[in-house]
Protein backbone atom coordinates (compact mmCIF):
# COMPACT_ATOMS: atom_id res chain seq x y z
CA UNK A 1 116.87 78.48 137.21
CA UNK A 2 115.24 80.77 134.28
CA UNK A 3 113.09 78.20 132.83
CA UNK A 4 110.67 74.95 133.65
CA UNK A 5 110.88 72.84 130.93
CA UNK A 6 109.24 69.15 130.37
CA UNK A 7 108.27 66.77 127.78
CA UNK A 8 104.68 65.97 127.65
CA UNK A 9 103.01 62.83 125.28
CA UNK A 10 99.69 64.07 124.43
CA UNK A 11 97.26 61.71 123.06
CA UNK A 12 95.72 62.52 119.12
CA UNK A 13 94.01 59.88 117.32
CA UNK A 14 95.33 57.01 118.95
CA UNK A 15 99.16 58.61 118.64
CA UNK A 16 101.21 59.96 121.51
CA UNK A 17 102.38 63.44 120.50
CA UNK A 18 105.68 64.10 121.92
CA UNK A 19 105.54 67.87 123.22
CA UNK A 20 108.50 70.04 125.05
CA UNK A 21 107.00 72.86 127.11
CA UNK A 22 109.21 75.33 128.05
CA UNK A 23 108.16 78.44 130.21
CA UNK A 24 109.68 81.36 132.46
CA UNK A 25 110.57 80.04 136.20
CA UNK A 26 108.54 82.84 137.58
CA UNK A 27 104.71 83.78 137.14
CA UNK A 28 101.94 81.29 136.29
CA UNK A 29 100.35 82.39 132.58
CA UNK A 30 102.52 83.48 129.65
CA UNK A 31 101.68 84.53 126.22
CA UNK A 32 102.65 80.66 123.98
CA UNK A 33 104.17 80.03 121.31
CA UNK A 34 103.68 77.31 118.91
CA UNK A 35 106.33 75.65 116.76
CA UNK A 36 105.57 71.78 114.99
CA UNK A 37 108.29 70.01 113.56
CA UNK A 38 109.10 66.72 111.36
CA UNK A 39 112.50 67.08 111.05
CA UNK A 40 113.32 65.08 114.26
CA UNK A 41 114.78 61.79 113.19
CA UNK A 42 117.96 63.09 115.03
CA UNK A 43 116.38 62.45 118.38
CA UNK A 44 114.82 59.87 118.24
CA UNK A 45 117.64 57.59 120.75
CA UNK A 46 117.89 61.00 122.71
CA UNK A 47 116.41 61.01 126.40
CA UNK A 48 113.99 63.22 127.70
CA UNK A 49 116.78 65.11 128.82
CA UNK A 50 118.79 65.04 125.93
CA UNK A 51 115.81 66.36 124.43
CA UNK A 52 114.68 69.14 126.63
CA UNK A 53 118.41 70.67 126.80
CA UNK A 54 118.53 70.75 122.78
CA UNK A 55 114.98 72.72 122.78
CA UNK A 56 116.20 74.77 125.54
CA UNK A 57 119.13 75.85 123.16
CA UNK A 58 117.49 76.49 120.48
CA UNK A 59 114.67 78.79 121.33
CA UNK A 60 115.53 80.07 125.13
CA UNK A 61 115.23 83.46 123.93
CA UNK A 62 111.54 83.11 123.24
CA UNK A 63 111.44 82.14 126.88
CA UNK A 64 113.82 84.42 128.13
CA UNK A 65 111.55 87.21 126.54
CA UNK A 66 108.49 86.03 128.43
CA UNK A 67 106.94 83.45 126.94
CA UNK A 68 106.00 79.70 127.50
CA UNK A 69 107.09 77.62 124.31
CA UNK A 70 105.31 74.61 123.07
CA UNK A 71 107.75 72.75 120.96
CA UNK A 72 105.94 69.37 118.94
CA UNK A 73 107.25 67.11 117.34
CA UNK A 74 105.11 65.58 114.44
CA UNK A 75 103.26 62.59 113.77
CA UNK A 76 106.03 59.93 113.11
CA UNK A 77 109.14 62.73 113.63
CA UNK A 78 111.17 62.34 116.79
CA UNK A 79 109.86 60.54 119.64
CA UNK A 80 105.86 61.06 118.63
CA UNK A 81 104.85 58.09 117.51
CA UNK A 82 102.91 56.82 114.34
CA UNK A 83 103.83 57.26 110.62
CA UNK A 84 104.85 60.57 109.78
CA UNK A 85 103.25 61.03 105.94
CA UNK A 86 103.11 64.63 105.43
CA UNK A 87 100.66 67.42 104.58
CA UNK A 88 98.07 64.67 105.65
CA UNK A 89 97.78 64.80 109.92
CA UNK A 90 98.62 68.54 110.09
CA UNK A 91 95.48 70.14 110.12
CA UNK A 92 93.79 68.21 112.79
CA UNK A 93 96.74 68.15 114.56
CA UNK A 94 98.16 71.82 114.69
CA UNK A 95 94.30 72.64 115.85
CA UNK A 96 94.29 69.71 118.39
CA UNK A 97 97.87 71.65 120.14
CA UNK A 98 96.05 74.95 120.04
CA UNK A 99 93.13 73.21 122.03
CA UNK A 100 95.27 71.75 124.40
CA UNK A 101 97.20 75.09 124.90
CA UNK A 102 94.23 77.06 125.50
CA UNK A 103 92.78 74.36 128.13
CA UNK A 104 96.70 74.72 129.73
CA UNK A 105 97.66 75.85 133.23
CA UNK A 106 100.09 78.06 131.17
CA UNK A 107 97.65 79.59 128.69
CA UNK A 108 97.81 83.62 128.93
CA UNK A 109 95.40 84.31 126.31
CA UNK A 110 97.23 84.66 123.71
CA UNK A 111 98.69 82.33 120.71
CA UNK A 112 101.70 83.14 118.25
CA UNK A 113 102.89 81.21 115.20
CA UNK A 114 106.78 80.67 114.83
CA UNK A 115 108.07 78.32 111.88
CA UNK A 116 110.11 78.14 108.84
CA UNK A 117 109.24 75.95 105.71
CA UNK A 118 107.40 72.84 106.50
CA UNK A 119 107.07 74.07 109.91
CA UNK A 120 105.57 77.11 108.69
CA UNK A 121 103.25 74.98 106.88
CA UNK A 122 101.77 73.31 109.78
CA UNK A 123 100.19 76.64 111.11
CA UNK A 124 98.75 77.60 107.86
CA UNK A 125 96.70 74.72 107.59
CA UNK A 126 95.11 75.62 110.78
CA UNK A 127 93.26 78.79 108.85
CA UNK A 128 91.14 80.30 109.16
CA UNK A 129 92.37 81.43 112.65
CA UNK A 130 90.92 82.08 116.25
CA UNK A 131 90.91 85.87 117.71
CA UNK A 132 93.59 84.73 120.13
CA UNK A 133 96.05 84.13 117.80
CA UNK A 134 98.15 87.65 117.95
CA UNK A 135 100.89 87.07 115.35
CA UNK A 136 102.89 85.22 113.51
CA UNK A 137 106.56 85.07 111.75
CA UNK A 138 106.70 82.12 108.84
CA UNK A 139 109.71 81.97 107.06
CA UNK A 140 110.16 80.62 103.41
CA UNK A 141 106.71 78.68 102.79
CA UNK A 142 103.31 79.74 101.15
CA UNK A 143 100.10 77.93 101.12
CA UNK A 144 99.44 77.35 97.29
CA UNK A 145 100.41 73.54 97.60
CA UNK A 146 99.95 73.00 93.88
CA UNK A 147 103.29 75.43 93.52
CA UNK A 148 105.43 72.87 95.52
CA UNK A 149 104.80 69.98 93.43
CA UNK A 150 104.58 71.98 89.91
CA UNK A 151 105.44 74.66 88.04
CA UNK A 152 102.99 75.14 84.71
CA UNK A 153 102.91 71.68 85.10
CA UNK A 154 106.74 70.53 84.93
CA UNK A 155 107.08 68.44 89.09
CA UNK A 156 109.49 69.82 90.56
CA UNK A 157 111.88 67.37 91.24
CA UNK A 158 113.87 69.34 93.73
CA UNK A 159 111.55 70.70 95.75
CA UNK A 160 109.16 67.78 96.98
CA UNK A 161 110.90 65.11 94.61
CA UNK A 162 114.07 65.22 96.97
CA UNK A 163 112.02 66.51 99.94
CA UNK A 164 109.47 63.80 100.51
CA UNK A 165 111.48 61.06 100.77
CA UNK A 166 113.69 62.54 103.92
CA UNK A 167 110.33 62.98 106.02
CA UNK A 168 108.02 59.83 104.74
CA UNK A 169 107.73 57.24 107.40
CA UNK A 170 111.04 58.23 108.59
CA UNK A 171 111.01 56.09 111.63
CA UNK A 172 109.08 52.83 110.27
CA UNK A 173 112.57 51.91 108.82
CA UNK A 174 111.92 51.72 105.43
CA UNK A 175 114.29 51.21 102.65
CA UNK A 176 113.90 54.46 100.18
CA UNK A 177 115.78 54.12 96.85
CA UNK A 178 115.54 57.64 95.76
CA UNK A 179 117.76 59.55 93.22
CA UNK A 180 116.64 61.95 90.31
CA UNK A 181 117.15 59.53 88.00
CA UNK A 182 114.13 57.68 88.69
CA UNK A 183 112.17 60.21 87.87
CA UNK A 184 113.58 59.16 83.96
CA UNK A 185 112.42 55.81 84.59
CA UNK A 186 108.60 54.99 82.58
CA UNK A 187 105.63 54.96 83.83
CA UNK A 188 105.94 57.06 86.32
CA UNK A 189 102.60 55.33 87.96
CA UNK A 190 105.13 52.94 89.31
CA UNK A 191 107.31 55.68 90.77
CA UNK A 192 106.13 55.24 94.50
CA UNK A 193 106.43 51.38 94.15
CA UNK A 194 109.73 51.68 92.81
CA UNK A 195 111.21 53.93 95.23
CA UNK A 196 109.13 53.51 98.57
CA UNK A 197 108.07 50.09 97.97
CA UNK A 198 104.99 50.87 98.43
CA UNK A 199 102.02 52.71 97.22
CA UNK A 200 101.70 56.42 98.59
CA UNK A 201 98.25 57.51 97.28
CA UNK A 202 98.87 61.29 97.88
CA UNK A 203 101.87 60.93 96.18
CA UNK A 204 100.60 59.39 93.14
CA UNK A 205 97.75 62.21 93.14
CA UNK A 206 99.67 64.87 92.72
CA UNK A 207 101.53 62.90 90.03
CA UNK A 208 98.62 62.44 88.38
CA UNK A 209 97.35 65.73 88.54
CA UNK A 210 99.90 68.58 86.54
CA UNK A 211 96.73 70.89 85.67
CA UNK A 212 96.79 72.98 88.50
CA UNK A 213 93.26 72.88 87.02
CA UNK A 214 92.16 69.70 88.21
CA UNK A 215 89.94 68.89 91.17
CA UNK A 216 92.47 66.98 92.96
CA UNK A 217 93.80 70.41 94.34
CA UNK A 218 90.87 71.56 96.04
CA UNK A 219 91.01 68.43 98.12
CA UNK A 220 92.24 68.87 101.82
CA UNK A 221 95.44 66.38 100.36
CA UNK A 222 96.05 69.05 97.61
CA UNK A 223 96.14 71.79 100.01
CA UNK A 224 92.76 73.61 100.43
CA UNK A 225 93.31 73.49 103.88
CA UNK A 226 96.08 75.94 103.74
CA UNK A 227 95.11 77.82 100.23
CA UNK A 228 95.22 81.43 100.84
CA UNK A 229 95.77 81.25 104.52
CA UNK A 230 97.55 84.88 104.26
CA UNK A 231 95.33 86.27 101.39
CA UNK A 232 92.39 87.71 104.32
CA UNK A 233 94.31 87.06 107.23
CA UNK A 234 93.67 89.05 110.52
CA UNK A 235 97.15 88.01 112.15
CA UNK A 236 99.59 90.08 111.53
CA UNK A 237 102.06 88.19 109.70
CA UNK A 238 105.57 88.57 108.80
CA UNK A 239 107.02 86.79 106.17
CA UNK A 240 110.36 85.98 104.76
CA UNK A 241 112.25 84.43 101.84
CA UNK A 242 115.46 84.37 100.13
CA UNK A 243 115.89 85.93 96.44
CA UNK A 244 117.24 82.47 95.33
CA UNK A 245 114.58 80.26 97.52
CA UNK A 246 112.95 77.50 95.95
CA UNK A 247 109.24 79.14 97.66
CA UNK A 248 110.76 82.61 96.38
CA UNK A 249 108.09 82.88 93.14
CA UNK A 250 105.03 81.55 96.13
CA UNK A 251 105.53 83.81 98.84
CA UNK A 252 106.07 86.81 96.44
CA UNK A 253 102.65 86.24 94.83
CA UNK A 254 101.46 85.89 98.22
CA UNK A 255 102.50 89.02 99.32
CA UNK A 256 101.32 90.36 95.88
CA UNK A 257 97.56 89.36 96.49
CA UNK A 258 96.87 89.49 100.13
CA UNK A 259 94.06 92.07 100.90
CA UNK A 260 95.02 95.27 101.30
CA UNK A 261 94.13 95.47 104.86
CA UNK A 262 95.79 91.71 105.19
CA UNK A 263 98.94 93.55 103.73
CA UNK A 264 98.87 97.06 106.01
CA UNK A 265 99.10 94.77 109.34
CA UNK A 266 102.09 92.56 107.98
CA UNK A 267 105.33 92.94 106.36
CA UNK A 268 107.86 90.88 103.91
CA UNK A 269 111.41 90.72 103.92
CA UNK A 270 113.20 88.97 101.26
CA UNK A 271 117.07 88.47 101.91
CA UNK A 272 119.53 87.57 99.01
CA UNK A 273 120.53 83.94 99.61
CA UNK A 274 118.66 80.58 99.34
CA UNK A 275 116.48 78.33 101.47
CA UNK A 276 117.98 78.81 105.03
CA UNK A 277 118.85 81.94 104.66
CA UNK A 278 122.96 82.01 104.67
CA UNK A 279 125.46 82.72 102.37
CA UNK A 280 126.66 78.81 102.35
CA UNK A 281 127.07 76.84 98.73
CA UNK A 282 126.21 80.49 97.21
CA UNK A 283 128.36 81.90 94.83
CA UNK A 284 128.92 85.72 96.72
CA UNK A 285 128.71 86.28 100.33
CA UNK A 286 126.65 89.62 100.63
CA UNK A 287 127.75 92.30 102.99
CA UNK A 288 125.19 91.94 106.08
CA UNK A 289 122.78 90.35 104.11
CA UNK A 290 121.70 87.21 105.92
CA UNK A 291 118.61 88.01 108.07
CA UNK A 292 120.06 87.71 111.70
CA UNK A 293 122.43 90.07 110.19
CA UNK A 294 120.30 92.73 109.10
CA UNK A 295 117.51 91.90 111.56
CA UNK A 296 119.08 90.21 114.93
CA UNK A 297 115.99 88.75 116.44
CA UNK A 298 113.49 89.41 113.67
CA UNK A 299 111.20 86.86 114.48
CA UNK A 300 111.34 87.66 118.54
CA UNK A 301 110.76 91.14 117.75
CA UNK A 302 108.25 90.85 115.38
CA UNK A 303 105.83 88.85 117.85
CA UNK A 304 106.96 91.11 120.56
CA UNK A 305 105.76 94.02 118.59
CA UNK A 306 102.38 92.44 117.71
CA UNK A 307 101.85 92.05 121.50
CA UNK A 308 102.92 96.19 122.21
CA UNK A 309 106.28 95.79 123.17
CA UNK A 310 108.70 97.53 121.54
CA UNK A 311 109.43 98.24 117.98
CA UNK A 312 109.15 95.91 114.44
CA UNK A 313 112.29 94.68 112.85
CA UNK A 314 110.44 96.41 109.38
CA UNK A 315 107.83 98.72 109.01
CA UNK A 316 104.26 96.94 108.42
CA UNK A 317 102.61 97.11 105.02
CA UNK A 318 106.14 97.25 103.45
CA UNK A 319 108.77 95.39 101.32
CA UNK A 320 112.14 94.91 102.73
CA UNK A 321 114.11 93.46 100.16
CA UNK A 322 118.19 93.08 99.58
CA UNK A 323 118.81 94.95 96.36
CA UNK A 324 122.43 92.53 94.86
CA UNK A 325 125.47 93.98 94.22
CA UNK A 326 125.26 97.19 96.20
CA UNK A 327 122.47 98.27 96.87
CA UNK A 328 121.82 96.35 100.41
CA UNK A 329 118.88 96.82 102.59
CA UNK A 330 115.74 98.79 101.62
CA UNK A 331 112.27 99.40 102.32
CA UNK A 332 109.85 100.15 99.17
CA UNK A 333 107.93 99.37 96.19
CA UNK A 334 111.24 98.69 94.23
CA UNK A 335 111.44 95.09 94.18
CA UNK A 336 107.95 94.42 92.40
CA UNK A 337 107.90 98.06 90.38
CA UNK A 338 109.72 99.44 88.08
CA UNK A 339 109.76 102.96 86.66
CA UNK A 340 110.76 102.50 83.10
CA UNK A 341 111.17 98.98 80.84
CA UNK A 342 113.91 98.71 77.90
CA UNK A 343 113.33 95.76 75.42
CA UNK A 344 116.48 94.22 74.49
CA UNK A 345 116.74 91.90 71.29
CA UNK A 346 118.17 88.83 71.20
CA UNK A 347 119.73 88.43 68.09
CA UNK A 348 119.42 87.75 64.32
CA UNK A 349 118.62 84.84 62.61
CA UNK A 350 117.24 81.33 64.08
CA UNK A 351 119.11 78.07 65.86
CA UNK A 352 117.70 74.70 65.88
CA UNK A 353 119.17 71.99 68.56
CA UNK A 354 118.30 68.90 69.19
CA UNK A 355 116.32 67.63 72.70
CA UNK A 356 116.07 64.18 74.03
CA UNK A 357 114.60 63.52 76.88
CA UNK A 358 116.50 60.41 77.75
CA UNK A 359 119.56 62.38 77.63
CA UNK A 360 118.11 66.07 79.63
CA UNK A 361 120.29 68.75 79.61
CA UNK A 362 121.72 69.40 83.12
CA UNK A 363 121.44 73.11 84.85
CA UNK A 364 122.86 73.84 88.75
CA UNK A 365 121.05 76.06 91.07
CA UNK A 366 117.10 75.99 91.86
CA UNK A 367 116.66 79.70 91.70
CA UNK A 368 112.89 80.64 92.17
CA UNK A 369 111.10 77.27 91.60
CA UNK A 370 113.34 74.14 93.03
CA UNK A 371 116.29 73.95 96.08
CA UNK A 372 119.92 74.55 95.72
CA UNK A 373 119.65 78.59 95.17
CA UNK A 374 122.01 80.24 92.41
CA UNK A 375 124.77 79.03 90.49
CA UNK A 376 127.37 80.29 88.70
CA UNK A 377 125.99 79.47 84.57
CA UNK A 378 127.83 76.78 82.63
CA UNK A 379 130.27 78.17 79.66
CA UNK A 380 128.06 78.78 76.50
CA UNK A 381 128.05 75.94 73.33
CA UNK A 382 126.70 73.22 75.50
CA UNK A 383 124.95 71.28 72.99
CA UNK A 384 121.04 71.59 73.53
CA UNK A 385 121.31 75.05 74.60
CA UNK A 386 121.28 78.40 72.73
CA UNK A 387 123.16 80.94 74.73
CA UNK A 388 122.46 85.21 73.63
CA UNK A 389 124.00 88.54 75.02
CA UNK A 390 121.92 91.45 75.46
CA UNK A 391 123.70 94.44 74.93
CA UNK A 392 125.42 95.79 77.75
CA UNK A 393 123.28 97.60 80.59
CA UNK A 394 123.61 101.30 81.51
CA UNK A 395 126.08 100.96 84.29
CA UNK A 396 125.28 102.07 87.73
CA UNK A 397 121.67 101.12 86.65
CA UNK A 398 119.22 100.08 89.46
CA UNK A 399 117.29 96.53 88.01
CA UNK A 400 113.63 96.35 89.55
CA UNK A 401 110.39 94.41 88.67
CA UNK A 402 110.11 91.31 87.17
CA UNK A 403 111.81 90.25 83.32
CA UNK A 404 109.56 89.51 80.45
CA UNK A 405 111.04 87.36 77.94
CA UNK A 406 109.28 86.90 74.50
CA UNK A 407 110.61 83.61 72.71
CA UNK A 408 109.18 82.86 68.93
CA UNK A 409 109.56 78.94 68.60
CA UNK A 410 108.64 75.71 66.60
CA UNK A 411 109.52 72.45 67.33
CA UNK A 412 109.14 69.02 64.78
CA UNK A 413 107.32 67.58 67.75
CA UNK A 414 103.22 67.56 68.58
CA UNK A 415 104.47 69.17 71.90
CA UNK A 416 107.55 69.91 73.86
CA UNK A 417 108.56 72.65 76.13
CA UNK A 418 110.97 75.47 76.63
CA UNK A 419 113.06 76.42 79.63
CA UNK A 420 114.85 79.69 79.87
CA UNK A 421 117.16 81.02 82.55
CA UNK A 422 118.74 84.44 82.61
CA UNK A 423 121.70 85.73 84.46
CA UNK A 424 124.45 88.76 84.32
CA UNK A 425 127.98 88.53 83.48
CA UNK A 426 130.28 89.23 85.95
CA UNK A 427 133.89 89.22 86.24
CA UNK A 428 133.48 86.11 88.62
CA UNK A 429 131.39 84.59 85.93
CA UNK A 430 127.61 84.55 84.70
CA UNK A 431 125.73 84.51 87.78
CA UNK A 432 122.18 83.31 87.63
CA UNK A 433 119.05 85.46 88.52
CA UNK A 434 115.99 83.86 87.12
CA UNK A 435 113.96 80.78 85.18
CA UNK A 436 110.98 79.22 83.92
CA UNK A 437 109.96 76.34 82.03
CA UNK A 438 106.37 76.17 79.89
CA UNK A 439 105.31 73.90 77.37
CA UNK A 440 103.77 74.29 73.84
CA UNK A 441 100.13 72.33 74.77
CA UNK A 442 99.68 74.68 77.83
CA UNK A 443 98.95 77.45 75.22
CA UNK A 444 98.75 75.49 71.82
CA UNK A 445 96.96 72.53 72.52
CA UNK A 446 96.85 71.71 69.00
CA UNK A 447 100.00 72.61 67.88
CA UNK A 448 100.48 71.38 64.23
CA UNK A 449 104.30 70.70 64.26
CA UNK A 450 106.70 73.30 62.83
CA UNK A 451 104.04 76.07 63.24
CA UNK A 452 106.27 79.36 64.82
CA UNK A 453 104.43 80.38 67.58
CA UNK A 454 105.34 83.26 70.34
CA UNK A 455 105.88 82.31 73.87
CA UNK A 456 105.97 84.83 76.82
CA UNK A 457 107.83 83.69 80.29
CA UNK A 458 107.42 86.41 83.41
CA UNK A 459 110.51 85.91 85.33
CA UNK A 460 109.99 86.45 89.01
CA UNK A 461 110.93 90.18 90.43
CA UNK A 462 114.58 90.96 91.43
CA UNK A 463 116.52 93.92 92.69
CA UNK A 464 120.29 94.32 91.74
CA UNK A 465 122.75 97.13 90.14
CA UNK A 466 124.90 96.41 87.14
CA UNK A 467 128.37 97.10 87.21
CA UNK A 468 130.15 98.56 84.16
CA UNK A 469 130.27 96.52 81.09
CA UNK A 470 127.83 94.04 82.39
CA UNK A 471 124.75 92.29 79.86
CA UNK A 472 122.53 89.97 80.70
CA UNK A 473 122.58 86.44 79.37
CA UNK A 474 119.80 84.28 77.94
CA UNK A 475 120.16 80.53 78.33
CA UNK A 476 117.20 78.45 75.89
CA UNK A 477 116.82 74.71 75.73
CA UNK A 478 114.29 72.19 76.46
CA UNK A 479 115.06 70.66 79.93
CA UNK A 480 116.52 71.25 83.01
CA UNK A 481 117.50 68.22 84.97
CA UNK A 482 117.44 67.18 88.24
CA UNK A 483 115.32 71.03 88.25
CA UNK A 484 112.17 69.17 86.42
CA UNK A 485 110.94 66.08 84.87
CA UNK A 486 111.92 65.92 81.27
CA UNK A 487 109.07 66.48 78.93
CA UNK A 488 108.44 63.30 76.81
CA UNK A 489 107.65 65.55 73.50
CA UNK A 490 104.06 63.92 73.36
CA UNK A 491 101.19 64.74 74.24
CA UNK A 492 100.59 61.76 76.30
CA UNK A 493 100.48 63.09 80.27
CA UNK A 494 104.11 62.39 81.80
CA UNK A 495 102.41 60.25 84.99
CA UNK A 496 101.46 57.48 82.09
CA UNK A 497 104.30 57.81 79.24
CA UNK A 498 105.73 55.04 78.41
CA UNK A 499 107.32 56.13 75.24
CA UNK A 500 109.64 59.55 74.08
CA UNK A 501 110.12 61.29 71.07
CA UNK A 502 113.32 63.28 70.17
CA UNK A 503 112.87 66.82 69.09
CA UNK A 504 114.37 69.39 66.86
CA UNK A 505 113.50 72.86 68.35
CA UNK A 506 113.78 76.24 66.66
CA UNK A 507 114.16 79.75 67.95
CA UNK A 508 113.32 82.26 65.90
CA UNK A 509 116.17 85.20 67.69
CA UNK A 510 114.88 87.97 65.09
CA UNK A 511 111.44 88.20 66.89
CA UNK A 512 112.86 87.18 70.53
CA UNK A 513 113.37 90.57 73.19
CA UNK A 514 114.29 90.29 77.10
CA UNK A 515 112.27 93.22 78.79
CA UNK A 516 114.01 94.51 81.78
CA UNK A 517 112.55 96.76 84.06
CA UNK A 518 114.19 99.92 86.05
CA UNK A 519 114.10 102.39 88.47
């Protein structure tokens, strides 16, 4: 027999925490590695054994490599018991396991991180770390919490709107009535009520609380416990994200502010799918571009390497990105850089369309800020959306950086908002590459209506080469649902609106340029 493996129910805070610990059949100490988890309603009618043979699956490399693996399941998940509510118990928790592992008959010395998303989470609220913690690999998460709920204050319905409600008190047997819709439904203050049937107070903070501004998110519940985790940290850390991943725009500011010494010990690789990393529900399969494609074993070898064995999967202190459409696999500055810009105009003349926000306009594919990766674009003349062509691209041309749109706008209304997406015509179709959404009151908070006014959008960085003939495509309107929560076109905060106005929105395409970046 290779391994020992067991199930262990360790007591926190009047909870049992249920724990598989797997280890190599020989020696006595190991090096451990620590991986929480919530997404265990599967298992919760599994036995023990049942149990210990699907961990044993999963992650018998790690053992086979040497190490003793402490699998947990979290508060409320699986068969630990309690109510599993999340970002709440983590902390305490994930620093209650490391306790218990270094008091272990197993413990070696040394500690290593392993997640993805939420599991990647739990360990970063655990900063700042102890010296025996040697390395880490956390896929597809940051630890800006504010930039899961919101983006410039639009919640992201996709992200933790659809999320939440999988994980919340997933065994207490609640009935949920979720759907996108009722996020249309007003007030939103009953929004928890509606769909939980009951009141969840960290919910209805962050609700309540769009300024990324407001005090709420320097609470331990609005993620100060995890904020900037990576930023100083002494682990060497490698992290990983899709192009098309709804914590794409999170973890590439992360990697864009960590320390420079922070930076030198780690390493990023960003692949060119969506959350999860595989070419499934995305509109072109990419030749070796999933990650245990390019990088069999990424995450095994990267801890490996932090402990002296052998060699990284990517050079520390580096970029490895997927550059679309050709360019595959590479290691430089080229995904966040570009050498030169050209400013492309979007036309002449203006268009006015109309926006109500009890009738959003629809758009598929999360790109950078919400789930469900990239999408092929909708056929232009949808009514409350102004489609534009750039002119076509210098073929052959190598796209780096990020985008810079400038949009000159007015709008009949006190406020509204404007959400832009931009993608690149292909034979296939116009495939999506990046979006944002802002409103007027985050940079005219007394906007006197139909005042033009100029609004700038930085579109996340992306790597691809165009392909003859090929322009990019500008998408404008005023909503993006199930993406975001429709703005009401008042000035009245969205948690407490009761009411909506309908809009008449102008661009102003004389004065409007899409600034592309290349190298």
């Amino acid at each position: 027999m290779k391994h020992k493996t067991e199930i262990r129910y360790l007591p926190f805070d009047g909870n049992l925490l249920c724990t598989v610990v797997s280890r190599p059949a020989e020696g006595d100490k190991f090096p451990v590695i620590l991986y929480r988890c919530p997404y265990e309603k599967a298992t919760v009618d599994m036995t023990d054994e049942e149990l210990i043979l699907r961990v044993e699956n999963e992650f018998s490399r790690f053992v086979d490599a040497g190490y003793a693996f402490f699998f947990q399941q979290c508060r409320g998940a699986g068969k630990s018991t309690g109510d599993c509510v999340p970002f709440i118990y983590e902390r305490e928790e994930g620093l209650a396991l490391q306790k218990y592992v270094r008091e272990s008959e197993l413990y070696g010395g040394e500690l290593y991180l392993l997640g993805g998303s939420y599991t990647s989470l739990v360990h970063l609220v655990t900063a700042p770390f102890e010296d025996d913690i040697k390395g880490a690999s956390l896929e597809s998460m940051d630890s800006e919490r504010y930039g899961m709920f919101y983006r410039n204050g639009f919640f992201k319905i996709s992200l933790v709107g659809s999320w939440h409600p999988g994980v919340y008190k997933q065994n207490a047997g609640l009935t949920i009535d979720w759907s996108p819709e009722q996020y249309l439904k007003k007030p939103l203050t009953e929004f928890t009520r509606r769909v939980y049937g009951e009141r969840v107070e960290n919910y209805d903070d962050a609700l309540e609380n769009p300024d990324r501004s407001a005090p709420f998110w320097s609470t331990k519940e609005g993620g100060s416990d995890s904020r900037n985790a990576e930023r100083d940290t002494r682990v060497p850390m490698l992290l990983t994200v899709g192009t098309f991943d709804t914590f794409t725009h999170g973890v590439l500011k992360t990697w864009e502010n960590m320390t420079p010494r922070a930076r030198s010990i780690s390493a990023l690789i960003v692949h060119p799918y969506h959350h999860g990393g595989t070419a499934e529900e995305q509109p072109y399969c990419f030749e070796n571009g999933e990650l245990a494609q390019g990088f069999p074993d990424f995450d095994l070898r990267w801890l490996n390497y932090t402990r002296g064995v052998g060699k990284p999967p990517v050079p520390p202190g580096s970029v490895t990105y997927y550059e679309l459409f050709g360019g595959g696999w590479t290691t430089g500055d080229g995904l966040f850089r570009a050498d030169r810009t050209v400013a492309y105009p979007l036309g002449k003349g203006e268009k006015t369309y109309t926006y109500d926000p009890e009738k959003p306009t629809r758009f598929e594919g999360g790109l950078t800020h919400n789930f469900g990766g990239t999408k092929f674009m909708a056929q232009p003349g949808r009514e409350g959306v102004v489609t534009v062509f750039t002119d076509p691209l210098p073929a052959g041309a190598r796209v780096g950086g990020g985008m810079k749109l400038k949009l000159r706008v007015a709008s009949d209304c006190e406020d509204t908002c404007f959400y832009v997406r931009v993608g690149i015509t292909k034979k296939e179709g116009d495939f999506s590459l990046r979006d944002d959404i802002d409103q007027l009151s985050n940079h005219f908070p007394d906007y006197v209506p139909g005042t033009p006014v100029d609004l700038e959008f930085d579109l996340d960085p992306i790597a691809l080469q165009v392909g003859e003939g090929e322009r990019l495509r500008v998408d404008i309107a005023s909503s993006a649902f199930p993406l975001f929560v429709p703005h009401t076109n008042t000035r009245e905060p969205f948690y407490t609106a009761r009411e909506t106005c309908v809009a008449h929105n102008t661009v102003f395409l004389d004065v409007c340029t899409l600034t592309v970046g290349f190298n």
